[in-house]
N, C-alpha and C. Protein backbone atom coordinates (compact mmCIF):
# COMPACT_ATOMS: atom_id res chain seq x y z
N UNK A 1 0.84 -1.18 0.00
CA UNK A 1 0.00 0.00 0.00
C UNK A 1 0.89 1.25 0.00
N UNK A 2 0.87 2.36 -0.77
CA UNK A 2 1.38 3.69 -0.62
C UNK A 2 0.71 4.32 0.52
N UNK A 3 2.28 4.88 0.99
CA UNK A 3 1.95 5.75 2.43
C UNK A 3 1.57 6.95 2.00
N UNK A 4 0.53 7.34 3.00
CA UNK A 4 -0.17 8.48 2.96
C UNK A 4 0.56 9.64 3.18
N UNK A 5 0.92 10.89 2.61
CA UNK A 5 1.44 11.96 3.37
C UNK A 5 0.62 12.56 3.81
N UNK A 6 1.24 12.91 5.21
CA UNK A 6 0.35 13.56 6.11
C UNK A 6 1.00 14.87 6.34
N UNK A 7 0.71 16.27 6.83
CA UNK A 7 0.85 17.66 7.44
C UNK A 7 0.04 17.50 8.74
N UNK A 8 1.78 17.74 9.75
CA UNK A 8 0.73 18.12 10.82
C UNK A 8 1.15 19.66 10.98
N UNK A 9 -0.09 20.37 10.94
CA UNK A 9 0.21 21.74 11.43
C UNK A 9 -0.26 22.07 12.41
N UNK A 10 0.59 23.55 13.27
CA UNK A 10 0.14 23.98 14.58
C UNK A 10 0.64 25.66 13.99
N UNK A 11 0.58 26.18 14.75
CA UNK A 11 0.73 28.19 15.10
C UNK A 11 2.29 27.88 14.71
N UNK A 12 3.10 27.24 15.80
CA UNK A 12 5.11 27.92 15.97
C UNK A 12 5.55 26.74 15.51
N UNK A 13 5.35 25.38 14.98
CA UNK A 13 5.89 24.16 15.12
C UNK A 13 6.94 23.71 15.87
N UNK A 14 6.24 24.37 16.83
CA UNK A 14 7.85 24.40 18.07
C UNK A 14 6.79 23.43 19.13
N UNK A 15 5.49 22.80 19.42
CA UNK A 15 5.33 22.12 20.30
C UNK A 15 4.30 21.03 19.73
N UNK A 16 2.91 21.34 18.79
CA UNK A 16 1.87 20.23 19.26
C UNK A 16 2.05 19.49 17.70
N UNK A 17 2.77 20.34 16.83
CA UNK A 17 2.69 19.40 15.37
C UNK A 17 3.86 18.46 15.38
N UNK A 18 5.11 19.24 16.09
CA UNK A 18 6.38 18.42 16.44
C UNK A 18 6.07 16.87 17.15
N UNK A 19 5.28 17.13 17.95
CA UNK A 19 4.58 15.55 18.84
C UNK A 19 4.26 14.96 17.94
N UNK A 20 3.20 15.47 17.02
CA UNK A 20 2.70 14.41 16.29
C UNK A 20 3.63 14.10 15.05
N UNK A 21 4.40 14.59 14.42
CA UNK A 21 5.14 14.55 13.61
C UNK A 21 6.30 12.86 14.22
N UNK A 22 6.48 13.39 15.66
CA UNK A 22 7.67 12.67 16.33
C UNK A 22 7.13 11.00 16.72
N UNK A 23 5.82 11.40 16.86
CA UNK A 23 4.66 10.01 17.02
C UNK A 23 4.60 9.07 15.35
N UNK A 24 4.29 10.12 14.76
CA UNK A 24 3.94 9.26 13.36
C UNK A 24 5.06 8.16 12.45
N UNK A 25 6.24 9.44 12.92
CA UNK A 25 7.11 8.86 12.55
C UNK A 25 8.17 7.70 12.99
N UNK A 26 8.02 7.74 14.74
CA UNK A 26 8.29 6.90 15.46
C UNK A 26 7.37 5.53 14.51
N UNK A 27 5.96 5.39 14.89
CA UNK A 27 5.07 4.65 15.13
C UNK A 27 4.42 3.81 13.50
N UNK A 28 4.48 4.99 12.90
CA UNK A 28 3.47 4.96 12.03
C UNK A 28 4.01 4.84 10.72
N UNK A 29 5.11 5.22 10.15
CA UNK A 29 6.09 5.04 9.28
C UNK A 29 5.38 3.76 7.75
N UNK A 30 4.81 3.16 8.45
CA UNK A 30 4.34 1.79 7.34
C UNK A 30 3.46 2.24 6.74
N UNK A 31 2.78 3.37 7.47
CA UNK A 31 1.38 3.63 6.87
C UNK A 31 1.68 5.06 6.44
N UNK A 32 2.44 5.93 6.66
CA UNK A 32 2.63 7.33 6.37
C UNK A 32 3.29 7.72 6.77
N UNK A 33 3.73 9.46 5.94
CA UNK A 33 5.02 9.68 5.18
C UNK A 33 4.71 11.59 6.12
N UNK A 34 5.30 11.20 7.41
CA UNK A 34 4.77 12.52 7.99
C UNK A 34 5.48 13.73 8.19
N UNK A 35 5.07 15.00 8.32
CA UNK A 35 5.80 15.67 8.60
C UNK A 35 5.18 17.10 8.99
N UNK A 36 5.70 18.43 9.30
CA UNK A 36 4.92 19.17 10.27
C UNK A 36 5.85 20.19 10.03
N UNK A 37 4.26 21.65 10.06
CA UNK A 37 4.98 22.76 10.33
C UNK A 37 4.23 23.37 10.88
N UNK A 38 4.22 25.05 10.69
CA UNK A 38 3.93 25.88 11.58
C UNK A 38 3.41 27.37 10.69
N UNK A 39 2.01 27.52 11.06
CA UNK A 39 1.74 28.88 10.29
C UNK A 39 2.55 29.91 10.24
N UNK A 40 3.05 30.15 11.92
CA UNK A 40 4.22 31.07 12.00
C UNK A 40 5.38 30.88 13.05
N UNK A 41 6.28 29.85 11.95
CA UNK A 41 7.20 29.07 12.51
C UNK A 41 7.72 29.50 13.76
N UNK A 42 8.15 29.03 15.51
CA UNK A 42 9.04 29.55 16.00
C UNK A 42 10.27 29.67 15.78
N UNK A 43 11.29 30.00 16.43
CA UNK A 43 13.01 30.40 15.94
C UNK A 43 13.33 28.69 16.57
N UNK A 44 12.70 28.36 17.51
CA UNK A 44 13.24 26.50 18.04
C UNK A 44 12.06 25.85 18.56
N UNK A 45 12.24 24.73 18.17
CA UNK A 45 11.70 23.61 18.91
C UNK A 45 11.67 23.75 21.05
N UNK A 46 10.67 23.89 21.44
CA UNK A 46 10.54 24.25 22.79
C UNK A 46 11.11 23.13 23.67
N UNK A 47 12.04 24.02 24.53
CA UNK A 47 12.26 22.90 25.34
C UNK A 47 11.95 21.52 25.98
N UNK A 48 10.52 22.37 26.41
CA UNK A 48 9.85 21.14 27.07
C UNK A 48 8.90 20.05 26.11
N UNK A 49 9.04 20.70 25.01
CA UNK A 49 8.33 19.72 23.60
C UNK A 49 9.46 18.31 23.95
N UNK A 50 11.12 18.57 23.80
CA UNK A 50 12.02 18.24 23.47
C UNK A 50 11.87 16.69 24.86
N UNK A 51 11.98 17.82 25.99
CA UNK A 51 11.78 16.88 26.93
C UNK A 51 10.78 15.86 27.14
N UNK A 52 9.79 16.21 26.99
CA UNK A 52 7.87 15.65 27.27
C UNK A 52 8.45 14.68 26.15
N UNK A 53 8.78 14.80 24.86
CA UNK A 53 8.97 13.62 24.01
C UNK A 53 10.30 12.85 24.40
N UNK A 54 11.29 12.82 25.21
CA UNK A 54 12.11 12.04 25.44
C UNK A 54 11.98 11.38 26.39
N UNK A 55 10.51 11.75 27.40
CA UNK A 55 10.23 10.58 28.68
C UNK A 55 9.69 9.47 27.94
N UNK A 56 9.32 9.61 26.29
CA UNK A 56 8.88 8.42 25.45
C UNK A 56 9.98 7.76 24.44
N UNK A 57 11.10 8.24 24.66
CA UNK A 57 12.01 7.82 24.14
C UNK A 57 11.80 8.00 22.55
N UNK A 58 11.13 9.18 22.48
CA UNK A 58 11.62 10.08 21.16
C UNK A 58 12.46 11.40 21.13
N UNK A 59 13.67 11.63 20.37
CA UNK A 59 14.34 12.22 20.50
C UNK A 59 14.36 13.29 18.88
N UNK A 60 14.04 14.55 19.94
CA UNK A 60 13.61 15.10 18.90
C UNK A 60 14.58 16.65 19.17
N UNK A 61 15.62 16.48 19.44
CA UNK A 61 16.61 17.52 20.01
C UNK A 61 17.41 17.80 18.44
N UNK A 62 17.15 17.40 17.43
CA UNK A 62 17.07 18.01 16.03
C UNK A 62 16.16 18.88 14.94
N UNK A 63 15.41 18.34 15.98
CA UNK A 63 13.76 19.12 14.93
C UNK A 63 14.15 20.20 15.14
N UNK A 64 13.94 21.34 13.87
CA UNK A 64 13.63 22.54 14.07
C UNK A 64 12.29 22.84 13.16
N UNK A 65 11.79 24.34 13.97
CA UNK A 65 10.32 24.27 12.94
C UNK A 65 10.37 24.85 11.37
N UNK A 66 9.66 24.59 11.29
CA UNK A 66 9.49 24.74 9.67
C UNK A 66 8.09 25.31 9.32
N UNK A 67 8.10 26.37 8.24
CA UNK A 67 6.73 27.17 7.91
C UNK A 67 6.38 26.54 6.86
N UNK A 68 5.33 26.43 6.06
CA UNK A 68 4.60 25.95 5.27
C UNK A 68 5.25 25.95 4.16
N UNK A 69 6.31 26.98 3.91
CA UNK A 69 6.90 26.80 2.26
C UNK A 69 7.75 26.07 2.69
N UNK A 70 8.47 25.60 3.63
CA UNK A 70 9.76 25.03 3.69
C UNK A 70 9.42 23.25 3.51
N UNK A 71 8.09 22.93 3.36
CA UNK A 71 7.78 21.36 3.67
C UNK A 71 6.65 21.28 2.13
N UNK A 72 7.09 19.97 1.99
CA UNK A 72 6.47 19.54 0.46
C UNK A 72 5.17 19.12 0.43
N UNK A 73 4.94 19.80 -0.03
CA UNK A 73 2.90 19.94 0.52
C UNK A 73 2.64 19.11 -1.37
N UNK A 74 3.52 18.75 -2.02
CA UNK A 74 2.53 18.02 -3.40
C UNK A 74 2.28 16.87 -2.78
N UNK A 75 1.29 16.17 -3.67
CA UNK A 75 0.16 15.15 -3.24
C UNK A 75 0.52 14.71 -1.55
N UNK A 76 0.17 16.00 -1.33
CA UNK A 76 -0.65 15.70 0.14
C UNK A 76 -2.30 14.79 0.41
N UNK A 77 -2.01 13.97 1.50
CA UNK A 77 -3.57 13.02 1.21
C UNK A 77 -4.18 13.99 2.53
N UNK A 78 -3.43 14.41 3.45
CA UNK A 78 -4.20 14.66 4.90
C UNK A 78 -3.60 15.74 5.28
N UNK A 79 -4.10 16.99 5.83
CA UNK A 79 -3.81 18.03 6.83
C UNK A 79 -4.18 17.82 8.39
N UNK A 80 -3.71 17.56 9.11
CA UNK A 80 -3.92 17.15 10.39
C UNK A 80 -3.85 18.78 11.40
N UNK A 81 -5.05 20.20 11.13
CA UNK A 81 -5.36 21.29 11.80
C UNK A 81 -4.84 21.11 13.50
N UNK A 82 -3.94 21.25 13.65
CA UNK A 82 -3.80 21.37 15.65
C UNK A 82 -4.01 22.65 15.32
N UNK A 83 -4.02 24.22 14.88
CA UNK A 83 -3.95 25.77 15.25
C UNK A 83 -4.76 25.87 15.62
N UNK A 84 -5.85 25.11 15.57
CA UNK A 84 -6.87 26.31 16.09
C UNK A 84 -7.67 27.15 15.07
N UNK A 85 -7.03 27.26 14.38
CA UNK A 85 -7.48 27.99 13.05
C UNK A 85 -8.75 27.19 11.89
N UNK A 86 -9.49 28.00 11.15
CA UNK A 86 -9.88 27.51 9.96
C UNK A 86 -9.62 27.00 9.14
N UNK A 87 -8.63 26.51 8.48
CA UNK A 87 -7.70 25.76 7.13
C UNK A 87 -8.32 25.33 6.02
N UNK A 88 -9.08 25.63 5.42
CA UNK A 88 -9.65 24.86 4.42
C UNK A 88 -8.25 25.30 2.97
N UNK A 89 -8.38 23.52 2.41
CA UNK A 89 -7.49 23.57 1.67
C UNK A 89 -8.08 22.82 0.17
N UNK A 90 -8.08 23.32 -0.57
CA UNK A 90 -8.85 22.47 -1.93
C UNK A 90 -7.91 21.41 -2.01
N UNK A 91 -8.67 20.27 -2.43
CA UNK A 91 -8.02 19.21 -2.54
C UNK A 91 -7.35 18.13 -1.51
N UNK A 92 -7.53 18.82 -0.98
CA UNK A 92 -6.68 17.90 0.62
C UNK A 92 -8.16 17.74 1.90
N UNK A 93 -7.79 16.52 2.45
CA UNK A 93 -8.58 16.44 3.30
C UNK A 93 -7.86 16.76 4.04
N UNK A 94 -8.87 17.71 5.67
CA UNK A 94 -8.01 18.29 6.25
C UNK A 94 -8.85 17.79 7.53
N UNK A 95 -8.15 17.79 8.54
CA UNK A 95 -8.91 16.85 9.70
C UNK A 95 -8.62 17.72 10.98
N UNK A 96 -9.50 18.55 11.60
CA UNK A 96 -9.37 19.02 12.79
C UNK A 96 -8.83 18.79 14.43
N UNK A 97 -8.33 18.68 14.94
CA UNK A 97 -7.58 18.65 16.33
C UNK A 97 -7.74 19.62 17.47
N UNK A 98 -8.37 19.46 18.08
CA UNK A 98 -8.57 20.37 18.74
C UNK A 98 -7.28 20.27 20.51
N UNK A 99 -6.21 20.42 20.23
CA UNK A 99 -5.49 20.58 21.05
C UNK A 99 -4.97 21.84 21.60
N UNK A 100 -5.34 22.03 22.86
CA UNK A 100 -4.38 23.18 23.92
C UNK A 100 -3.04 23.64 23.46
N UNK A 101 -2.80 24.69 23.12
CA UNK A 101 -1.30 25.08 23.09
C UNK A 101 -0.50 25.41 24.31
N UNK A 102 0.34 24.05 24.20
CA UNK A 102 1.10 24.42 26.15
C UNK A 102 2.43 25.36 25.99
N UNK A 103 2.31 26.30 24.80
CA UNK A 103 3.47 27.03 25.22
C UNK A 103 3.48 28.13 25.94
N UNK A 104 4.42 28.15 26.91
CA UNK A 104 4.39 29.14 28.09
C UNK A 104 3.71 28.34 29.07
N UNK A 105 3.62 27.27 29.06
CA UNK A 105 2.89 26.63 30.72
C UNK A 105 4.00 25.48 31.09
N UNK A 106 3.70 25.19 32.01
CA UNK A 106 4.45 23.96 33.10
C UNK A 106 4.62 22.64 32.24
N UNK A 107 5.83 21.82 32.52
CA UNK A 107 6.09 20.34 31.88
C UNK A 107 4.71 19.85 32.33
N UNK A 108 3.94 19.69 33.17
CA UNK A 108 2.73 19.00 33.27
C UNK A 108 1.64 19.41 32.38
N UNK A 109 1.55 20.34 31.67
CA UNK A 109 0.47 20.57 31.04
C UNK A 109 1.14 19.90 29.38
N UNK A 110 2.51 20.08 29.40
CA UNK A 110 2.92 19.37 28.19
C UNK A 110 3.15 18.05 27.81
N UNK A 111 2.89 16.81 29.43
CA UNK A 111 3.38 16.06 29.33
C UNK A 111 1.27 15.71 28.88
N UNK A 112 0.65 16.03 29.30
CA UNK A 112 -0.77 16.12 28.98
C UNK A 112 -1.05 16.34 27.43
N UNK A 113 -0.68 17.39 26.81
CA UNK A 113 -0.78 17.38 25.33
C UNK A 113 -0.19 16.36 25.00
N UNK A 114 1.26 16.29 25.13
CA UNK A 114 1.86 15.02 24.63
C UNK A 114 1.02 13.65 24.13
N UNK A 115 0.15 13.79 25.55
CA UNK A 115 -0.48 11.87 25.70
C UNK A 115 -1.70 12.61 25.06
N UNK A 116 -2.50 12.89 25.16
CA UNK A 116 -3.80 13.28 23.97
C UNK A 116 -3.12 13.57 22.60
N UNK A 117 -2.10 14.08 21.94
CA UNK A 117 -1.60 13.66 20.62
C UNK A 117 -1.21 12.45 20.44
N UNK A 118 -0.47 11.82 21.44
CA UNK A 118 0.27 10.37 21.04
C UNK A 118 -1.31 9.32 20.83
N UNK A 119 -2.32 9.55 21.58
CA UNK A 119 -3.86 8.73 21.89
C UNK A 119 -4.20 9.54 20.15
N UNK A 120 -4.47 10.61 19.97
CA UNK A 120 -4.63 10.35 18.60
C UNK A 120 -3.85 10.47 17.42
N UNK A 121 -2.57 10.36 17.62
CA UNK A 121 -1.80 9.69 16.28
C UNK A 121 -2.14 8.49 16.01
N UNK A 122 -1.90 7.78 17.44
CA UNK A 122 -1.97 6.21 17.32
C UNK A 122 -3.35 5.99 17.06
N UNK A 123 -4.20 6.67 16.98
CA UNK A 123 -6.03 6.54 16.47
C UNK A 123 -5.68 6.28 14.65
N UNK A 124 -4.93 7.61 14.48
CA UNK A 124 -5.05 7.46 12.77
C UNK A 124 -4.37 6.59 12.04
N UNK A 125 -3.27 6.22 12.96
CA UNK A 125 -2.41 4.98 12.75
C UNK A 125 -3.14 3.99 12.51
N UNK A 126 -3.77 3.24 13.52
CA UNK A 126 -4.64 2.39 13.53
C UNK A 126 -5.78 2.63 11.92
N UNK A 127 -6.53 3.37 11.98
CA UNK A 127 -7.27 3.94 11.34
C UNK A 127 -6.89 3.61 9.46
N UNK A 128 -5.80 3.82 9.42
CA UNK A 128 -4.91 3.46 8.53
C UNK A 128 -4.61 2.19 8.25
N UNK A 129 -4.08 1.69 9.21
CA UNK A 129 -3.90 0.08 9.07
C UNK A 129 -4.97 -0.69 8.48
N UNK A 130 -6.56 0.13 9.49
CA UNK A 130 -7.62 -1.07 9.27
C UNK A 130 -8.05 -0.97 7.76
N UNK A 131 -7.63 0.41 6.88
CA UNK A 131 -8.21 0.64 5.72
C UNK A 131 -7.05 0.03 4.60
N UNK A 132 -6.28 -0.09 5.07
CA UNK A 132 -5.22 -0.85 4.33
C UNK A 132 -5.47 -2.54 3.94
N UNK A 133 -5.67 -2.87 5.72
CA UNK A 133 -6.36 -4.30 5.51
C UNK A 133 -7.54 -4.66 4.74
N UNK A 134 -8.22 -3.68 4.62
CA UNK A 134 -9.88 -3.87 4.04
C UNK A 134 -9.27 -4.01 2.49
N UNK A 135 -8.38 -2.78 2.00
CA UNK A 135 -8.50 -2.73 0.72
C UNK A 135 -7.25 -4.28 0.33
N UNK A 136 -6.46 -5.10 1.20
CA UNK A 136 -5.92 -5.84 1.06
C UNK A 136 -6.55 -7.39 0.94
N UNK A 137 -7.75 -6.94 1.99
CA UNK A 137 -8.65 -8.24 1.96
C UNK A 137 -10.15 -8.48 1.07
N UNK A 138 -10.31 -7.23 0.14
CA UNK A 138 -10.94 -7.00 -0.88
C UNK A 138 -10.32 -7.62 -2.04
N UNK A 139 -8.56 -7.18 -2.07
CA UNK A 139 -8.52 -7.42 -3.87
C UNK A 139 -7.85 -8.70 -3.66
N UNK A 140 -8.03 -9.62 -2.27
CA UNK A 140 -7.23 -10.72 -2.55
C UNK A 140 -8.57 -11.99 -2.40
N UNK A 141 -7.53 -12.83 -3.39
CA UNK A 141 -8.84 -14.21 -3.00
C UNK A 141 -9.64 -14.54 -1.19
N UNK A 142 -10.89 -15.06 -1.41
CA UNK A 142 -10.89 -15.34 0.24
C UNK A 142 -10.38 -16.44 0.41
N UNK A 143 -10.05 -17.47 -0.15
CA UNK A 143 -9.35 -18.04 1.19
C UNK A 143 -8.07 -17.54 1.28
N UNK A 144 -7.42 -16.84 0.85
CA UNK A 144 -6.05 -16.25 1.26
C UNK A 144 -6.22 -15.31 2.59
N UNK A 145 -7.48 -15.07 2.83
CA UNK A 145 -7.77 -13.95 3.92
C UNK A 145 -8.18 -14.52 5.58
N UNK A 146 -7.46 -15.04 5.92
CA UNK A 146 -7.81 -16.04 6.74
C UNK A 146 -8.77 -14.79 8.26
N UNK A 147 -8.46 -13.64 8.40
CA UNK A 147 -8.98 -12.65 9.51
C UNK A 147 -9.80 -11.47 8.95
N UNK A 148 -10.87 -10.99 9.67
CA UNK A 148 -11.43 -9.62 8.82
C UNK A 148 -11.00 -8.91 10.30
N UNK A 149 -11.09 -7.31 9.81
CA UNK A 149 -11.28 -6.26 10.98
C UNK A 149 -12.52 -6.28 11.12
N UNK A 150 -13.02 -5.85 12.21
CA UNK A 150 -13.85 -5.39 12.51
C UNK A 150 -14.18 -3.84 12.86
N UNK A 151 -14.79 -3.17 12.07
CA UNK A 151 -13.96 -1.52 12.01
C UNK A 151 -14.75 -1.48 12.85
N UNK A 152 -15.86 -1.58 13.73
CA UNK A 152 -17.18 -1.32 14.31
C UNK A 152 -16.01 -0.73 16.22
N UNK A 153 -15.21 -2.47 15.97
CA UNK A 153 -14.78 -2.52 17.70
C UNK A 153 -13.17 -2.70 17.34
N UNK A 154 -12.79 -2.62 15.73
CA UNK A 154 -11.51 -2.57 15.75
C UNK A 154 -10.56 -3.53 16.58
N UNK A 155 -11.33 -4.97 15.91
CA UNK A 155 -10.42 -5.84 16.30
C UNK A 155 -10.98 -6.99 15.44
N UNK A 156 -10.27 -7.65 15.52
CA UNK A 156 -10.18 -8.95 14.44
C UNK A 156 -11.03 -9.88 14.57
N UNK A 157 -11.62 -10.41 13.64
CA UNK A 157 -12.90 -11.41 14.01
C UNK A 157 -12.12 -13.19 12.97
């Protein structure tokens, strides 16, 4: 199956697109081709972004942010909205997020964004997989298909 490219955008790409960027790519890699910026890039990646993702043993003490021209937006399949903002983009599906911006607050409020992005990366991850399997267990003979998903409870029958 071709991996999906995904955009995750946020305001500075200095905290909530960097997570998910650092998640997808950790995690998700089989299924999509991710990457992340920032309407109005910060000058660095935030400290405590840096940290909050290394209590997960992602190391992201290279990322720097990046604004929208600097990242390859052709055949984009998905915009993944963390700003806050409106985004409508012709041609691209663009998928809303409604995440807190923890910049300027305490490692606890970031270690909190953190785990509500990592809970839905790993949603679209999943999400991905099961549509991969469907279209894998569609164009192949059945008895070669020995398991179906079950998209209902998302687990194997």
């Amino acid at each position: 199956m071709p991996r999906r490219k995904v955009l995750f955008l946020c305001i500075g790409n200095s905290c909530r697109s960097q997570m998910a960027e650092g998640f997808a790519r950790t995690y998700g890699s089989d299924v999509m081709a991710a990457q992340s910026a920032g309407i109005g890039p910060a000058s660095s990646v935030s400290p405590l972004t840096i940290a909050a993702m290394k209590e997960k043993n992602i190391d992201m003490s290279e990322s720097v942010p990046k604004g929208l021209d600097a990242v390859d937006r052709a055949g984009l399949n998905i915009i993944v909205n963390i700003s806050g903002r409106n985004m409508p983009v012709p041609g691209v599906t663009v998928v809303d997020w409604n995440v807190r911006d923890p910049i300027g607050l305490d490692e606890k409020v970031f270690r909190e964004v953190r785990d509500e992005i990592e809970r839905l990366v790993m949603n679209l991850i999943l999400r991905f997989r099961i549509e991969d399997r469907e279209l894998a267990d569609s164009s192949a003979p059945a008895e070669s298909s020995p398991s179906k998903v079950d998209t209902q409870r998302g687990r194997f029958r």
